[in-house]
Structures are given as structure tokens and as C-alpha cells.
Protein backbone atom coordinates (compact mmCIF):
# COMPACT_ATOMS: atom_id res chain seq x y z
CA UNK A 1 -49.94 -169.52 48.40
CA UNK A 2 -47.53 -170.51 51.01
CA UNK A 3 -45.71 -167.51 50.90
CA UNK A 4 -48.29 -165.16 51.16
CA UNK A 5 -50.03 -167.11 54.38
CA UNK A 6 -45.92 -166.90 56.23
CA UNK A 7 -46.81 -162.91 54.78
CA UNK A 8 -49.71 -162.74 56.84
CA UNK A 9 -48.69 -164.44 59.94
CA UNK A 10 -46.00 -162.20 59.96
CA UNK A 11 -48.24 -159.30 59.93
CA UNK A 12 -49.82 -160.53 62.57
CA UNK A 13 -47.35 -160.49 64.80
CA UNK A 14 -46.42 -156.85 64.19
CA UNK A 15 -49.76 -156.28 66.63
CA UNK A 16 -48.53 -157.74 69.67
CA UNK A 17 -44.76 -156.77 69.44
CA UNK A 18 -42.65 -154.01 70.91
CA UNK A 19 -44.12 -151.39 69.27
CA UNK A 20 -47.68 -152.50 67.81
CA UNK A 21 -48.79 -149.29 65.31
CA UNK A 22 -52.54 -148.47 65.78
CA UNK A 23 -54.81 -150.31 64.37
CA UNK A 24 -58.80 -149.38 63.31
CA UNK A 25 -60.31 -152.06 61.48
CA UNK A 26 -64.07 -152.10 60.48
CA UNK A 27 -66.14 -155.16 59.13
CA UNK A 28 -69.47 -155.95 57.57
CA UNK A 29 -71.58 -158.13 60.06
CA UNK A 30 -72.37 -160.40 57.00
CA UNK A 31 -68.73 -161.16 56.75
CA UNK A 32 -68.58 -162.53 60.22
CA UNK A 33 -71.63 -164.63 59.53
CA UNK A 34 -70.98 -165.68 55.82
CA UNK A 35 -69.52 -169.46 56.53
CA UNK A 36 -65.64 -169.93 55.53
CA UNK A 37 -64.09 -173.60 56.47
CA UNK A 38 -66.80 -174.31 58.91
CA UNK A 39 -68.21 -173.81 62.22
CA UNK A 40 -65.08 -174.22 63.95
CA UNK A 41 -62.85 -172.04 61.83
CA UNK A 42 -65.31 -169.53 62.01
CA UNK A 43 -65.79 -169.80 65.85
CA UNK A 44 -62.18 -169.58 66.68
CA UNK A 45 -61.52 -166.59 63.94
CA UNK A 46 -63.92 -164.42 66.01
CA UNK A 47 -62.70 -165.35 69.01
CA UNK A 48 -59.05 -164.55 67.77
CA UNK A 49 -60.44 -160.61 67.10
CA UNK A 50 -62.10 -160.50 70.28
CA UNK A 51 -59.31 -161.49 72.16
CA UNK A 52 -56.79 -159.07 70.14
CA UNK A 53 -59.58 -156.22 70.50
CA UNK A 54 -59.56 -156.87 74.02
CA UNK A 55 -55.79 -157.35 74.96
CA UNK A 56 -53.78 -155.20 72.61
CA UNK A 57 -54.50 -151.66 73.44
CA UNK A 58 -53.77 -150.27 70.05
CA UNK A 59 -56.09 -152.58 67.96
CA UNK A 60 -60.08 -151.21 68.03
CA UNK A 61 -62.44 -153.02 66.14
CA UNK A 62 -65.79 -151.72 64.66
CA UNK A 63 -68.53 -154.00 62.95
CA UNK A 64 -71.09 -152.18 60.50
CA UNK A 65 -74.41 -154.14 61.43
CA UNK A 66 -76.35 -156.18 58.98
CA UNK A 67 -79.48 -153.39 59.83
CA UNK A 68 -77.33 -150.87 58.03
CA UNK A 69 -78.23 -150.85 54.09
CA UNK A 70 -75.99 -149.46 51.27
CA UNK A 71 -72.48 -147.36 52.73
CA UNK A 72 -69.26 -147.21 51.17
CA UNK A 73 -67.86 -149.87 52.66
CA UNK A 74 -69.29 -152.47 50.20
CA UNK A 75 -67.19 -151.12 47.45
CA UNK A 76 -64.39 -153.14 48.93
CA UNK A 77 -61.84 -153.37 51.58
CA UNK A 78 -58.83 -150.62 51.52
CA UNK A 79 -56.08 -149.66 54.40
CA UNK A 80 -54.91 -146.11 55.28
CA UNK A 81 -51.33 -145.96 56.92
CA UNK A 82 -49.89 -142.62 58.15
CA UNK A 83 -45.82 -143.85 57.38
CA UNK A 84 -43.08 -142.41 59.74
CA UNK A 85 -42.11 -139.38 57.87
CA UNK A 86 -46.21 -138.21 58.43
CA UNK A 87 -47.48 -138.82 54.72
CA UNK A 88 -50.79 -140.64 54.40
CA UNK A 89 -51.40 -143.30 51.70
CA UNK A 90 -53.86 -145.76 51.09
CA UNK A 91 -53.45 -149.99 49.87
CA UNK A 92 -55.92 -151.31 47.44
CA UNK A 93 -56.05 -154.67 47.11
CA UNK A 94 -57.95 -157.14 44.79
CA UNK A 95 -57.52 -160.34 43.17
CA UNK A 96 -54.77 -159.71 40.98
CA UNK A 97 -52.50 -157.41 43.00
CA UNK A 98 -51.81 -154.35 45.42
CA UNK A 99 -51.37 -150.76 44.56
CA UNK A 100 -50.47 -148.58 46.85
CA UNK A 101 -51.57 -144.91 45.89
CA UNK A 102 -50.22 -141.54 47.41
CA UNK A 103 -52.17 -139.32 45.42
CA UNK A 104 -52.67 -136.40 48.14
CA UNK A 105 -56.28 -136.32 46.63
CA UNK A 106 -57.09 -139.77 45.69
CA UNK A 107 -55.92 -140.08 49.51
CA UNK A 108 -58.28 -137.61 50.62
CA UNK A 109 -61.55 -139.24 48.85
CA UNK A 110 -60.36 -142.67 50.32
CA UNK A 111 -60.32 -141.22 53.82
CA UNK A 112 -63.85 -139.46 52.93
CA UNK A 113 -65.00 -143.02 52.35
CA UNK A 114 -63.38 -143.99 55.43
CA UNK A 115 -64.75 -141.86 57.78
CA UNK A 116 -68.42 -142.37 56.50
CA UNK A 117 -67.61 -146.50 56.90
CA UNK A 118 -66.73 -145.40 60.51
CA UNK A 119 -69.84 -143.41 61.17
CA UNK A 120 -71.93 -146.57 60.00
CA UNK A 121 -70.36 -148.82 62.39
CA UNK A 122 -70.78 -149.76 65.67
CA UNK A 123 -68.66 -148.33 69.10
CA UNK A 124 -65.86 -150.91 69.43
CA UNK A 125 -67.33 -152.07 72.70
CA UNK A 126 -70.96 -153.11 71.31
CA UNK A 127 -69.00 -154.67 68.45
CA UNK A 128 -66.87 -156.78 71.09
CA UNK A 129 -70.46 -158.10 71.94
CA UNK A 130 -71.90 -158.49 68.73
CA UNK A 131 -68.41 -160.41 67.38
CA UNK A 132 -68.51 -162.70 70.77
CA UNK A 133 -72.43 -163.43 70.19
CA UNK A 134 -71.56 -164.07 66.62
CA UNK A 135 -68.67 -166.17 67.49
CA UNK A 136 -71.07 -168.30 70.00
CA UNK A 137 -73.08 -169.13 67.22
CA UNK A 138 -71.11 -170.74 65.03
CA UNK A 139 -71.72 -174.43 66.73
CA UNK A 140 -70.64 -177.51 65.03
């Protein structure tokens, strides 16, 4: 458990050094309201995003809001890298491990499912506002 929290710290820090890739990340509203270690944890966690969607230019966050019913995004979360050499591939992960697929077409439906996530979701500045509001909320 250890190792995979060093892992994501370390990831982390890819965003705000030398040469931070771009980053598009999109989340469910009910996952920024769905309570995980508290009011406080929760509080600061949002504020963390806002503050990296507001200071590192290549990070742009979009939320889906709670008004939106049924979209592909609730089949689970997924990343889409473009790696140096210009081939796209996507990173499944679930509770038992990662798989990394670069099947050209299995690519293509992932970024179908993508780009319909995106079109639910709101313009990164109104989801600034709605993660700072949501973040304000969560009082002790």
C-alpha cells in the first residue's frame, strides 16, 4: 500500500515539473460530494484540484454535473496518453490490476467514449466554480 501511495505522489509531481504533459481530467459531481476521510480531507482534496487547475497551465479540469443522468462515464474511470513516438493507448484500471491496451480499435471506441464524457461535462471554468463551491461545503 505504501508503495503504491510513494507511486502516486510521484505522479503528482510530474504536473508541476519541467515539462508537465497535458492533462484533461473529467469527474462525476457525485464523486466530489460522496464523503472519503471526512470533511477536512475532502475540503482540502478539492482545494488541491482547484489550485492545480488554476496554476498549472497544462492541467484542465471538467466536472460532469449531478443534473446529467446516464453517460459513459459511469462505466468506470480510464486514461488516454498520446506516448512520444505519436501512438495513442489507453490504461484500464480496476481492483485487481492495470492493462494497458494499444489495440488501434479498442483505442478508437475508448476515445469515442471519451469524447461523449467530455461533451457531458462542464467548461473547465464553471467546473473551477462548482469544485470551489463544493469544496466550501465540506465543513467540519
Amino acid at each position: 500500500m505504501e508503495q503504491r501511495a510513494s507511486a502516486r505522489l510521484e505522479r503528482q509531481a510530474v504536473l508541476t515539473g519541467e515539462r508537465p504533459p497535458q492533462l484533461v481530467a473529467v469527474l462525476d459531481e457525485h464523486v466530489l460530494r460522496r464523503p472519503v476521510g471526512g470533511p477536512l480531507v475532502m475540503r482540502e482534496q478539492l482545494r488541491r484540484l482547484v489550485k492545480l487547475a488554476t496554476e498549472q497551465p497544462r492541467v484542465r479540469l471538467h466536472v460532469v454535473p449531478a443534473s446529467v443522468g446516464a453517460y459513459p462515464g459511469v462505466a468506470g474511470a480510464f486514461v488516454l496518453a498520446t506516448l512520444p513516438g505519436g501512438e495513442d493507448v489507453a490504461y484500464l484500471d480496476d481492483q485487481l490490476k492495470g492493462q494497458v491496451i494499444d489495440d488501434t480499435e479498442d483505442v478508437l471506441a475508448i476515445r469515442a467514449s471519451w469524447e461523449a464524457i467530455q461533451g457531458e461535462a462542464l467548461p473547465p471554468r464553471q467546473s473551477i466554480e462548482l469544485l470551489t463551491e463544493v469544496a466550501e461545503s465540506w465543513r467540519s
